[in-house]
C-alpha atoms as a PDB file:
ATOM      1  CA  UNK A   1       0.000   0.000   0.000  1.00  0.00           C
ATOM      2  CA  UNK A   2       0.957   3.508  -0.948  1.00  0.00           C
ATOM      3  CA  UNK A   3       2.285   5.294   2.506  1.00  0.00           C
ATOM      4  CA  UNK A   4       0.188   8.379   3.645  1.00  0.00           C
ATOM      5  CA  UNK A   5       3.314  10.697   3.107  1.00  0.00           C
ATOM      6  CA  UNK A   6       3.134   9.863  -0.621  1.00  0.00           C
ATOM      7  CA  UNK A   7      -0.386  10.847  -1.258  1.00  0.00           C
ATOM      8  CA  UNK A   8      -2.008  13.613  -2.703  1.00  0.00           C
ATOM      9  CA  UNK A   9      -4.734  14.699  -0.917  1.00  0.00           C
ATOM     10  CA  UNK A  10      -5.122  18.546  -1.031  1.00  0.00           C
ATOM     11  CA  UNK A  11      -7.872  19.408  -3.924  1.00  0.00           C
ATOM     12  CA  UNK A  12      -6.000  22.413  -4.813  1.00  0.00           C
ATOM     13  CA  UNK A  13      -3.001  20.482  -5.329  1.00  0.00           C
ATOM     14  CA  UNK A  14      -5.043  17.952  -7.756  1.00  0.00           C
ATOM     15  CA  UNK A  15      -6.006  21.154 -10.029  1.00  0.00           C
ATOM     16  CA  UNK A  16      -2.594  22.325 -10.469  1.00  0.00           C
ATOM     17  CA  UNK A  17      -1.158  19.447 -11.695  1.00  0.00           C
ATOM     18  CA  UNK A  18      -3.939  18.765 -13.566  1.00  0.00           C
ATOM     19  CA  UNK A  19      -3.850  22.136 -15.488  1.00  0.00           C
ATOM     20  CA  UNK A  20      -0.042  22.879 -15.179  1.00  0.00           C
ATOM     21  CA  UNK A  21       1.632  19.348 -15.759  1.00  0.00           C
ATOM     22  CA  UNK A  22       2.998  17.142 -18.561  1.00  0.00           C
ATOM     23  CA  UNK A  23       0.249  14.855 -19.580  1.00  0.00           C
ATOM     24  CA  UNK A  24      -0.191  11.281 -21.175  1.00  0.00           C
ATOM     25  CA  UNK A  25      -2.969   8.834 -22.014  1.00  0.00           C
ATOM     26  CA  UNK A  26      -3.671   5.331 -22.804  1.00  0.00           C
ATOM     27  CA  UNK A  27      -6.363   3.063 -22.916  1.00  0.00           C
ATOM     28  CA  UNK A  28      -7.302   2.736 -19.180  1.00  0.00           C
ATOM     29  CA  UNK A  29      -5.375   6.065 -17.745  1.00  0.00           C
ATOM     30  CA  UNK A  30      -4.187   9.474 -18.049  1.00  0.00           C
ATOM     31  CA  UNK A  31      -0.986  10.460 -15.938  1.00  0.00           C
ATOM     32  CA  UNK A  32      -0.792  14.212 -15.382  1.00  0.00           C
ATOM     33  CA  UNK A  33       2.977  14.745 -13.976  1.00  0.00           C
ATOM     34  CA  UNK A  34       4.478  18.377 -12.658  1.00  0.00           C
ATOM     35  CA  UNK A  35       7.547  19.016 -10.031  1.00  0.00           C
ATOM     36  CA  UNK A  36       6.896  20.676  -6.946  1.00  0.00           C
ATOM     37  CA  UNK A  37       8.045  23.865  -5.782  1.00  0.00           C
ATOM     38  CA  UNK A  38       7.905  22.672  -1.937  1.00  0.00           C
ATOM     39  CA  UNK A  39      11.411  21.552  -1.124  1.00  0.00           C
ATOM     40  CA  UNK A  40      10.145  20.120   2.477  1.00  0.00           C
ATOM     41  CA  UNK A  41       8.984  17.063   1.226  1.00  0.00           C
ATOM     42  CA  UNK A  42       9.343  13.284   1.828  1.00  0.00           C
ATOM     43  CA  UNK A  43       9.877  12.003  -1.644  1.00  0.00           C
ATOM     44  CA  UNK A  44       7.040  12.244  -4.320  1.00  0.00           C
ATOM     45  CA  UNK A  45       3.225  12.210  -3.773  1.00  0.00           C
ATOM     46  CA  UNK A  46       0.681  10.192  -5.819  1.00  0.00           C
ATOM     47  CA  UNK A  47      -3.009  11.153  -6.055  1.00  0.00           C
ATOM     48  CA  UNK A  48      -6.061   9.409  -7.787  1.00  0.00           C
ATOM     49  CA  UNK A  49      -8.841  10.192  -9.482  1.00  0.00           C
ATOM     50  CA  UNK A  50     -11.519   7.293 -10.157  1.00  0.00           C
ATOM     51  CA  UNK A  51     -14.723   8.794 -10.858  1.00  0.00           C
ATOM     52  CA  UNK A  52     -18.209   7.145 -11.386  1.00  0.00           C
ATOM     53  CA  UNK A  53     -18.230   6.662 -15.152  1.00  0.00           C
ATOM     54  CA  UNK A  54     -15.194   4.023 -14.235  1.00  0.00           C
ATOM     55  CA  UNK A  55     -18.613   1.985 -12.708  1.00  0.00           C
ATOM     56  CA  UNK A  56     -19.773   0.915  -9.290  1.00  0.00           C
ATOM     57  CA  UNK A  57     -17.900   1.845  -6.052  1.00  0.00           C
ATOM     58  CA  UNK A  58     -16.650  -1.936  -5.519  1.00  0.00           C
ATOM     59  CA  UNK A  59     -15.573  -1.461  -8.834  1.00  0.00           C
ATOM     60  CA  UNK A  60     -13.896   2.045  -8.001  1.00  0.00           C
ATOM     61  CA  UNK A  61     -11.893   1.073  -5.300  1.00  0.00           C
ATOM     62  CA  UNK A  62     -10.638  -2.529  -6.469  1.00  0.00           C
ATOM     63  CA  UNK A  63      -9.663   0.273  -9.390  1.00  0.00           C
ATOM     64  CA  UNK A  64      -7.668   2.340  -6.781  1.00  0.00           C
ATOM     65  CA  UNK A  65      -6.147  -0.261  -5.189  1.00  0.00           C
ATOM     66  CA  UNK A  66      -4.597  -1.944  -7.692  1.00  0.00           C
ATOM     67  CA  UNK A  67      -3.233   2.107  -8.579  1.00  0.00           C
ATOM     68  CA  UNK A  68      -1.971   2.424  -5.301  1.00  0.00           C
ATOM     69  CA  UNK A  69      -0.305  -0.806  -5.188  1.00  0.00           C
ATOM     70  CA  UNK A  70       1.446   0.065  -8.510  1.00  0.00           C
ATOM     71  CA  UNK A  71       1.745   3.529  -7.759  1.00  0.00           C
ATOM     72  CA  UNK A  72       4.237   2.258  -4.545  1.00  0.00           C
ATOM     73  CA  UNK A  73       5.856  -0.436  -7.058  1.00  0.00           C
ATOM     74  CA  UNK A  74       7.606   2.560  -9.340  1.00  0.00           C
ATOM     75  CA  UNK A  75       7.237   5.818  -6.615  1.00  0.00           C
ATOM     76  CA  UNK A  76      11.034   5.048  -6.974  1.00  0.00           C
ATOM     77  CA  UNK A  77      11.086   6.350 -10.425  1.00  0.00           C
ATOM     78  CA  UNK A  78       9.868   9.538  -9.758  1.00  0.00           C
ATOM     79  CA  UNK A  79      11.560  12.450  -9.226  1.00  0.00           C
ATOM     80  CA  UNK A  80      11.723  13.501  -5.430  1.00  0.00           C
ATOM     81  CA  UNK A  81       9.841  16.996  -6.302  1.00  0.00           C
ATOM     82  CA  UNK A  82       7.413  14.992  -8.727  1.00  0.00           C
ATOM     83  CA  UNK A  83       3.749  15.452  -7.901  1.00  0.00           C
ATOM     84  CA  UNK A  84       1.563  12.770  -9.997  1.00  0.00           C
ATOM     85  CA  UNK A  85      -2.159  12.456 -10.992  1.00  0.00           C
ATOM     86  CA  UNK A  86      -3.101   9.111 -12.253  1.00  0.00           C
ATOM     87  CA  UNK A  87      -6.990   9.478 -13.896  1.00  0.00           C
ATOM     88  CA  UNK A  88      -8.393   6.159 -13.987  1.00  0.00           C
ATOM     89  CA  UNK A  89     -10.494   5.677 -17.411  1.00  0.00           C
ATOM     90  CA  UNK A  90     -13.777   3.782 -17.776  1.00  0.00           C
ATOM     91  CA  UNK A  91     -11.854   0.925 -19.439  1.00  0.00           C
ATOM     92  CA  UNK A  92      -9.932   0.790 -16.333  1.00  0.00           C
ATOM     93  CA  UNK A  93     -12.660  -1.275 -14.945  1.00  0.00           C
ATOM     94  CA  UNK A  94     -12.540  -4.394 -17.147  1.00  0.00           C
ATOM     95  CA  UNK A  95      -8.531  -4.077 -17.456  1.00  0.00           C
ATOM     96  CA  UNK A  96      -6.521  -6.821 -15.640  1.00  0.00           C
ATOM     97  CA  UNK A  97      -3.555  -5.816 -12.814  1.00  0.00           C
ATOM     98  CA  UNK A  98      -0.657  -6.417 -16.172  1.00  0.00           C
ATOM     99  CA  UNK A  99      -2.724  -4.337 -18.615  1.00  0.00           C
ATOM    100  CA  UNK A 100      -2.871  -1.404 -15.890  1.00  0.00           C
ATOM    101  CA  UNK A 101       0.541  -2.101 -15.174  1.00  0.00           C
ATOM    102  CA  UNK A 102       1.335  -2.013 -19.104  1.00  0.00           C
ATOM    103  CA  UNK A 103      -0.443   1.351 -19.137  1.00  0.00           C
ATOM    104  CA  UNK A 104       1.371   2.980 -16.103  1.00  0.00           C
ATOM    105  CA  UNK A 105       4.377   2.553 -17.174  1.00  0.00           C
ATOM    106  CA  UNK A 106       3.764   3.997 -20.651  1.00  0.00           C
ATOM    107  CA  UNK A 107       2.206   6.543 -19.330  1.00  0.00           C
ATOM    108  CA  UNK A 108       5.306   7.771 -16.978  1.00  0.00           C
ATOM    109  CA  UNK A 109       7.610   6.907 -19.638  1.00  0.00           C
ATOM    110  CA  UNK A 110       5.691   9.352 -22.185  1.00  0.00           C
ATOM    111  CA  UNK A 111       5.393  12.089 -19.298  1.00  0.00           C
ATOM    112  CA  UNK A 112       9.251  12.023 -19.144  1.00  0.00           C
ATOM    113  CA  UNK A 113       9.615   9.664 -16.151  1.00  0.00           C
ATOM    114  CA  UNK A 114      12.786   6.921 -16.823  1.00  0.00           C
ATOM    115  CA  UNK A 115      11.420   3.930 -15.273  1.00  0.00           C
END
């Protein structure tokens, strides 16, 4: 599980990386990637976004979980300043664990990321 020092939780933090960062799609997700200004900072934070269109909330958070658990596989990767938004996409919901892996990494790879 991703560590509570790593997430993103602060809404106004969401927007700006949202509408300031490097951004790249695939089937299932869209990564939205920026650095942080704040120098004070544990390593790099990871937030979510799984709305309803992705389907059901047991569907929703088996979603998120599976993020998180990849999100804490490759936080290494990351720049220490990097601030990440990982959109889950309806697709996302009938995608397996390797083909949200698959996508991830793509994803951070496009957004500049060397994983």
């Amino acid at each position: 599980m991703l560590s509570t020092a790593h997430r993103l939780t602060d809404s106004s933090s969401f927007q700006q990386v949202v509408r300031g960062g490097r951004k790249a799609g695939s089937r299932t997700l869209v990564v939205h990637l920026a650095e942080s200004a704040e120098p004070a900072r544990v390593g790099p934070l990871v937030g979510f976004v799984v709305s309803r269109a992705v389907g059901s909330a047991v569907v929703r958070n088996r979603v998120k979980r599976r993020l998180r658990h990849l999100a804490r596989e490759h936080l290494a990767s990351l720049p220490g300043s990097a601030v990440l938004v990982v959109r889950a996409l309806p697709a996302a919901a009938t995608a397996s664990y390797a083909e949200l892996e698959g996508d991830l990494l793509r994803c951070l790879v496009r957004a500049g990321v060397t994983v």
